[in-house]
Every structure is written in C-alpha cells, then in structure tokens.
PDB file of N, CA and C in Angstrom:
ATOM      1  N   UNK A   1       0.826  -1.182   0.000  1.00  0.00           N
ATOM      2  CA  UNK A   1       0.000   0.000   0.000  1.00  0.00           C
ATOM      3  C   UNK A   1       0.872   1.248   0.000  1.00  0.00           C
ATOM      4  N   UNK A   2       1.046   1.807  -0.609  1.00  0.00           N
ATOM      5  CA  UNK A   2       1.600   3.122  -1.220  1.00  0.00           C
ATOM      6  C   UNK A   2       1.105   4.332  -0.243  1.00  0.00           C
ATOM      7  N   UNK A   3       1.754   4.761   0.666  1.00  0.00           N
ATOM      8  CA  UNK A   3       1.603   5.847   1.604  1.00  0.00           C
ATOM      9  C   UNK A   3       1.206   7.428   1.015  1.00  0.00           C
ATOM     10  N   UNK A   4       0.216   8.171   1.832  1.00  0.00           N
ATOM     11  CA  UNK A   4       0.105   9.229   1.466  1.00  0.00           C
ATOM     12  C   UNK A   4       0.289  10.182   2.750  1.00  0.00           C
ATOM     13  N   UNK A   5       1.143  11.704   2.341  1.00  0.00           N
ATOM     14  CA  UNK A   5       0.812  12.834   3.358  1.00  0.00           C
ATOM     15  C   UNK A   5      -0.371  13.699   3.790  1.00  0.00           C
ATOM     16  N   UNK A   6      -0.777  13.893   4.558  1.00  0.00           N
ATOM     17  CA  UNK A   6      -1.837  14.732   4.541  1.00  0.00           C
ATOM     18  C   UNK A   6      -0.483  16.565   4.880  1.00  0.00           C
ATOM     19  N   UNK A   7      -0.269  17.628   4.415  1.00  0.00           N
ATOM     20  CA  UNK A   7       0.120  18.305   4.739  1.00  0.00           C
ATOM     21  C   UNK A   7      -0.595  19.512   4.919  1.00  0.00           C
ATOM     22  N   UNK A   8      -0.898  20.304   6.093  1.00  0.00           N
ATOM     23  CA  UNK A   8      -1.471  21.328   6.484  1.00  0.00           C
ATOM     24  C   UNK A   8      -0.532  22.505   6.802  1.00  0.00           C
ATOM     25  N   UNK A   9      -0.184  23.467   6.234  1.00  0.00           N
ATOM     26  CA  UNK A   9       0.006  25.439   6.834  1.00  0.00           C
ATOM     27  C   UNK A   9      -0.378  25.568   8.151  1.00  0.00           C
ATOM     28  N   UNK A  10       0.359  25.654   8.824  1.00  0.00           N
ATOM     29  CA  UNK A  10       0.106  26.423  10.008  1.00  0.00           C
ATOM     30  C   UNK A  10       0.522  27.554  10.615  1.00  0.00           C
ATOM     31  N   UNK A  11       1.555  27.760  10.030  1.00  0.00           N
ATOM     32  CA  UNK A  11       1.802  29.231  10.191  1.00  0.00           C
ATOM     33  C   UNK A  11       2.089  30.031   8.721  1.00  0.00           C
ATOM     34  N   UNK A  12       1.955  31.083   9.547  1.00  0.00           N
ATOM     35  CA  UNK A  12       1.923  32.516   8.200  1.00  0.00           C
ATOM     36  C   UNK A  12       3.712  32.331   7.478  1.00  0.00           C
ATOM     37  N   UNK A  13       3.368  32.669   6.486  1.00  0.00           N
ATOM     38  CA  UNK A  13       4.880  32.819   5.682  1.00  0.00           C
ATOM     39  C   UNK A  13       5.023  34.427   5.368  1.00  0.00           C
ATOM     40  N   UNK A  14       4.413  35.003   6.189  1.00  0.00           N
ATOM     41  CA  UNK A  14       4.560  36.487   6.177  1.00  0.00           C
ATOM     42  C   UNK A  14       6.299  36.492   6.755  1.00  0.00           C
ATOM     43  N   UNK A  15       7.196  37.635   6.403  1.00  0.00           N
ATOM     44  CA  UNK A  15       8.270  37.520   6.928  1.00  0.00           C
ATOM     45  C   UNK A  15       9.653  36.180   6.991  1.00  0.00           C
ATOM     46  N   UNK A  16       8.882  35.128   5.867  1.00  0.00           N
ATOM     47  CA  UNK A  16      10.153  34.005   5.807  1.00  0.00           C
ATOM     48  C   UNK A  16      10.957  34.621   4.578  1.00  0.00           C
ATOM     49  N   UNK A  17      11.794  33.555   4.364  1.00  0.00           N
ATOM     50  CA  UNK A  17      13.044  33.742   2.967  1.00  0.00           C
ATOM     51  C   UNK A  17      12.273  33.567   1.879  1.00  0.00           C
ATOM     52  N   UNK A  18      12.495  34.391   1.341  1.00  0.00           N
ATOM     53  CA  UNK A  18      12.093  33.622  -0.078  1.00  0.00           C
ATOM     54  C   UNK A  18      12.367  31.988  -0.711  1.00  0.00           C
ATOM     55  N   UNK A  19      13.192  31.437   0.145  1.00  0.00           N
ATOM     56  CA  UNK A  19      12.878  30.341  -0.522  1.00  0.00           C
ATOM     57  C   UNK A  19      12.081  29.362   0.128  1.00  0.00           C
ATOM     58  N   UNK A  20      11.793  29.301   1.437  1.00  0.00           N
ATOM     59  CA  UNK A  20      10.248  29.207   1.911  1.00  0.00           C
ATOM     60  C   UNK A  20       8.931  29.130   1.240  1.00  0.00           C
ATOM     61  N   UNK A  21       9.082  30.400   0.674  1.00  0.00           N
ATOM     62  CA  UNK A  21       7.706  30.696   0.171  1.00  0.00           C
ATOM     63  C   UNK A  21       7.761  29.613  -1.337  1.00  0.00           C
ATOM     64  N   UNK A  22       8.953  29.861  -1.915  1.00  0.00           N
ATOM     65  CA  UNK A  22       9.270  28.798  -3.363  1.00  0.00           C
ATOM     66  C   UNK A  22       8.751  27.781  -2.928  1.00  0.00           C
ATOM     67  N   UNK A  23       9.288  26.898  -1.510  1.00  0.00           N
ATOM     68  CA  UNK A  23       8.973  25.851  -1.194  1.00  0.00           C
ATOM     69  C   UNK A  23       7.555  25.248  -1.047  1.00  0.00           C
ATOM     70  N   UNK A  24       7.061  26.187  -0.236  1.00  0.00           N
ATOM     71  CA  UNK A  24       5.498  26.158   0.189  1.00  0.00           C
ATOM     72  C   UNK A  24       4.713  26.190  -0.685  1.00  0.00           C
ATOM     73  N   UNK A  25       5.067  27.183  -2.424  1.00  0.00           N
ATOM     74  CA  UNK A  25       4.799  26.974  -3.235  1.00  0.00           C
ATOM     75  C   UNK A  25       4.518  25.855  -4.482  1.00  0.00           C
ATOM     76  N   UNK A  26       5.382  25.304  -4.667  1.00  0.00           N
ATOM     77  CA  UNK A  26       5.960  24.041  -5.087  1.00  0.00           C
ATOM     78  C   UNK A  26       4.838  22.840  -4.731  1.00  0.00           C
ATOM     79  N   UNK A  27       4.790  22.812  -2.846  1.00  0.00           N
ATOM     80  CA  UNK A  27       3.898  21.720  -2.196  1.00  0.00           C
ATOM     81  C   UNK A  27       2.785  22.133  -2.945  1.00  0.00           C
ATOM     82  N   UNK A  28       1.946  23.452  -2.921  1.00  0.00           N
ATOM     83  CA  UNK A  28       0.673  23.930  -3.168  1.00  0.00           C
ATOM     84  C   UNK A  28       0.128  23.933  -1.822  1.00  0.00           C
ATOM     85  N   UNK A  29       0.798  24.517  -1.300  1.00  0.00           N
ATOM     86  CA  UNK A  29       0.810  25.530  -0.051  1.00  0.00           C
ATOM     87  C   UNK A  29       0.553  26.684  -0.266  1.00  0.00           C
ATOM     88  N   UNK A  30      -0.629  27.745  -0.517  1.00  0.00           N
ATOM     89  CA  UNK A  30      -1.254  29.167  -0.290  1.00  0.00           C
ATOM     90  C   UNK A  30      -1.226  29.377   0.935  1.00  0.00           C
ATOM     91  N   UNK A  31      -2.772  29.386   1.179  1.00  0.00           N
ATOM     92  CA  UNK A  31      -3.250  29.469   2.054  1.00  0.00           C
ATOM     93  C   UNK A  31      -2.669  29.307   3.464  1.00  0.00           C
ATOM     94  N   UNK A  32      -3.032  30.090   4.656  1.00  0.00           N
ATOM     95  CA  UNK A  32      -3.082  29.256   5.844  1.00  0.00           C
ATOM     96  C   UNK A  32      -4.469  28.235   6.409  1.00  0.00           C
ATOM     97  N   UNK A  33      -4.195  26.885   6.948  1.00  0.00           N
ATOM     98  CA  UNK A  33      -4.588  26.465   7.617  1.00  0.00           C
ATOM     99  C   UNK A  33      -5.107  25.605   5.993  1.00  0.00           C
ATOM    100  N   UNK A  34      -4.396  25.363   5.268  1.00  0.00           N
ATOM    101  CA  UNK A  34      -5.332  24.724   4.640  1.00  0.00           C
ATOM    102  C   UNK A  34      -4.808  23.508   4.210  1.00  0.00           C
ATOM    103  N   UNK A  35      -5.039  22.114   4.193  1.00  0.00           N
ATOM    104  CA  UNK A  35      -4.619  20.520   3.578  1.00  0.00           C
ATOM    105  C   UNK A  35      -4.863  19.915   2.104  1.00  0.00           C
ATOM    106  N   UNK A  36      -3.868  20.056   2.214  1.00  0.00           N
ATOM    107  CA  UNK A  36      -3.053  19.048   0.746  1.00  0.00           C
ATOM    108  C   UNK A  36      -2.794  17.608   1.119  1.00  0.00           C
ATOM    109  N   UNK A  37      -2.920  16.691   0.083  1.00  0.00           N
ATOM    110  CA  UNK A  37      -2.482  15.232   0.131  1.00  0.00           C
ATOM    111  C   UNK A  37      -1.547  14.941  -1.080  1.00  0.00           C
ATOM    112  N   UNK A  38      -0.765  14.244  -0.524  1.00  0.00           N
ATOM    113  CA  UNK A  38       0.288  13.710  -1.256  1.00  0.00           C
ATOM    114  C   UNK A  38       1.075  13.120  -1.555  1.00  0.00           C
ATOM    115  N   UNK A  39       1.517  11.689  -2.702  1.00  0.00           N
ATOM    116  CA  UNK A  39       2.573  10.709  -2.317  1.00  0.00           C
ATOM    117  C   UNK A  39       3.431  10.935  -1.111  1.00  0.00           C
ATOM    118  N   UNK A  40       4.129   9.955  -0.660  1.00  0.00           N
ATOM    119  CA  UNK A  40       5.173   9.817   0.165  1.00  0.00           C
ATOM    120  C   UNK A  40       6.303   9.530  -0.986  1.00  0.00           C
ATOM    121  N   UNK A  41       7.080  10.424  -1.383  1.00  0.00           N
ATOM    122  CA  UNK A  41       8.454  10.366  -2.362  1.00  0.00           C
ATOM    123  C   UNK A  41       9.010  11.157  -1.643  1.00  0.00           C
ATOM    124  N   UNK A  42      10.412  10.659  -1.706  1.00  0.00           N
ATOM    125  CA  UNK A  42      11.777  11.208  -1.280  1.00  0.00           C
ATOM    126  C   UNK A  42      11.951  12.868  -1.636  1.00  0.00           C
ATOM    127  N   UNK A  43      11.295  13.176  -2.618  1.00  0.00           N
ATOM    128  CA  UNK A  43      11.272  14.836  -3.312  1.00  0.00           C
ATOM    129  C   UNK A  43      10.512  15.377  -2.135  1.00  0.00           C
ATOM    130  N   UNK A  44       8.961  15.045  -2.012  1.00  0.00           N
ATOM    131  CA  UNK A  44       8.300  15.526  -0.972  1.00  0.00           C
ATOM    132  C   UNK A  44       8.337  15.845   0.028  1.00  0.00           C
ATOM    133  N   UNK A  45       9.385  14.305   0.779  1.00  0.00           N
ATOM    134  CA  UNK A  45       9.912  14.521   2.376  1.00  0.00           C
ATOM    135  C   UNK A  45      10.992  15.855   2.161  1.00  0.00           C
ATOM    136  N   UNK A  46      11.850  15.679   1.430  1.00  0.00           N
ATOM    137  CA  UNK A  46      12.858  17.483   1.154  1.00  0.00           C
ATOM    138  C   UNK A  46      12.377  18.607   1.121  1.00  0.00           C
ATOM    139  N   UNK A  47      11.527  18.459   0.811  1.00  0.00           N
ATOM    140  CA  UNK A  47      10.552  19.628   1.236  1.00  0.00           C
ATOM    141  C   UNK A  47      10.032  19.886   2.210  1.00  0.00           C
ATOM    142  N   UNK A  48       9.766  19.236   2.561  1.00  0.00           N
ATOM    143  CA  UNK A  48       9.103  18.984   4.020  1.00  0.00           C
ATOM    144  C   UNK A  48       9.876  19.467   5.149  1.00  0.00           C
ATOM    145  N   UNK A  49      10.865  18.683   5.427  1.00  0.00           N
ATOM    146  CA  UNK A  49      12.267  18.814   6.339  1.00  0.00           C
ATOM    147  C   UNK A  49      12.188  20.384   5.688  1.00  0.00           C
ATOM    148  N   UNK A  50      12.300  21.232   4.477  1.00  0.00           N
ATOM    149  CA  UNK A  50      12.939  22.666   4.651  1.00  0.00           C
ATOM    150  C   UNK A  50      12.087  23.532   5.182  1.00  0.00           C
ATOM    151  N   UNK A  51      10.792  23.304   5.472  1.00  0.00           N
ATOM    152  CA  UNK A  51       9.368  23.846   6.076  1.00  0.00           C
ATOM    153  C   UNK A  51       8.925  23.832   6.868  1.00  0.00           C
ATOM    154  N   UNK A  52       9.555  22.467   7.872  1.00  0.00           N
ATOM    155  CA  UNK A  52       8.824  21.987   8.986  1.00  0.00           C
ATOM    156  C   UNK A  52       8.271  22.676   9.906  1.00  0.00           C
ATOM    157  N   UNK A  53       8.949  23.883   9.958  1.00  0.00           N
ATOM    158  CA  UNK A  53       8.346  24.769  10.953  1.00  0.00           C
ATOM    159  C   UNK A  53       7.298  25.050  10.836  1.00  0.00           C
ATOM    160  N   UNK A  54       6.656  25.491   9.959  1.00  0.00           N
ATOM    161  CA  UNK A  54       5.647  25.717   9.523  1.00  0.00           C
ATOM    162  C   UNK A  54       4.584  24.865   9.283  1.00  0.00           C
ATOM    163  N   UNK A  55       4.722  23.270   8.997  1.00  0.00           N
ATOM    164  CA  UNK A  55       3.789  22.562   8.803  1.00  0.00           C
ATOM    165  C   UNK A  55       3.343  21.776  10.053  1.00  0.00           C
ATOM    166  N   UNK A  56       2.212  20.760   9.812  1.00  0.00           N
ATOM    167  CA  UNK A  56       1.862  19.692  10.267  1.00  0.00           C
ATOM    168  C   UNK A  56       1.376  18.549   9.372  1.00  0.00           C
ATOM    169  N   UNK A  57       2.021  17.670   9.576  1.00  0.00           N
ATOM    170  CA  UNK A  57       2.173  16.401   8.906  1.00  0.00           C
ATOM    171  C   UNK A  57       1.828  15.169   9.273  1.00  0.00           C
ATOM    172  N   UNK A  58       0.946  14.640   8.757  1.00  0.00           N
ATOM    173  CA  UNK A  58       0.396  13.339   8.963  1.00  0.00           C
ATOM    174  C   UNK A  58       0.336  12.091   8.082  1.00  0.00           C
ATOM    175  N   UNK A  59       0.418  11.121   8.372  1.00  0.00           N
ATOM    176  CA  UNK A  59       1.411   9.788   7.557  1.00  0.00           C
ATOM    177  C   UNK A  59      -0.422   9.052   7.479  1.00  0.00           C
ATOM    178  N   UNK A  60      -0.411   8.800   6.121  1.00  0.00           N
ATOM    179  CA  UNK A  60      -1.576   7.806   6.209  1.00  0.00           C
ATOM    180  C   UNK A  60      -1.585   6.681   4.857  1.00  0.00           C
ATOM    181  N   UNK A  61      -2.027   5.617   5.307  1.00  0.00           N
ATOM    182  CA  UNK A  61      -1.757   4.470   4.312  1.00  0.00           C
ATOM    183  C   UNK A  61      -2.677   4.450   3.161  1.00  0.00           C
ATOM    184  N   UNK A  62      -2.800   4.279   2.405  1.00  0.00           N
ATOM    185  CA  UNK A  62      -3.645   4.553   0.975  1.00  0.00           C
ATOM    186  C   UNK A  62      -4.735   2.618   1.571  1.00  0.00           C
ATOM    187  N   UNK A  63      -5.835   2.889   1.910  1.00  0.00           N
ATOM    188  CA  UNK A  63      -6.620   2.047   2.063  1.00  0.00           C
ATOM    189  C   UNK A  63      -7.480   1.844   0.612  1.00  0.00           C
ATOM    190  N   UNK A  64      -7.553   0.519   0.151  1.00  0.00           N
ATOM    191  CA  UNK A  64      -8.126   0.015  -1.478  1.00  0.00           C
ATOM    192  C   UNK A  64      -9.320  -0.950  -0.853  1.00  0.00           C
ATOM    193  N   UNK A  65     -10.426  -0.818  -0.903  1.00  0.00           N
ATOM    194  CA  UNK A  65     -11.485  -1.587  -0.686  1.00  0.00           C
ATOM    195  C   UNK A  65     -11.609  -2.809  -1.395  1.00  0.00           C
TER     196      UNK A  65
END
C-alpha cells in the first residue's frame, strides 16, 4: 500500500526567505490552515524537512477496498 501525506500550513509565511515561500509553493501551499495530500516520495519529504516549521504532517496508508 503506497503511503500518502496529509500536509497542512500552520503558520503565516509572512516575513520568511524567499525560498520558503518557493517551497510552500511548489507543495501547493497558499493558504493558511489549509490541507493538501500527497505521495510519500523522497522529493516531498525534502521539502518537508525545509518547512517543517511551519507545517503539520500526517502519515496515512492509501486504504483500497
């Protein structure tokens, strides 16, 4: 079963680096407070790790009926 992220904004990117915002961009990260889903790939987690501050992250298994 092929893992998915749930990734949520939690804080403002008012005042980060610009490459933050590239980053957050990239995920399809706007908004605050708002969730995205998304493979678990090695590209994704790198992103992740450069953001962390900012996110919350949740690990969930791709369930197939």
């Amino acid at each position: 079963m092929p893992k998915t992220l749930r990734i949520t904004l939690r804080k403002s990117i008012i005042g980060r680096p610009e490459k933050h915002r590239r980053v957050l961009q990239g995920l399809g990260l706007r908004k605050l407070n708002r969730t995205i889903v998304l493979k678990d790939t090695p590209v994704v987690r790198g992103m992740i790790r450069k953001v962390s501050h900012l996110l919350e992250v949740e690990e969930k298994a791709n369930e197939t009926p």
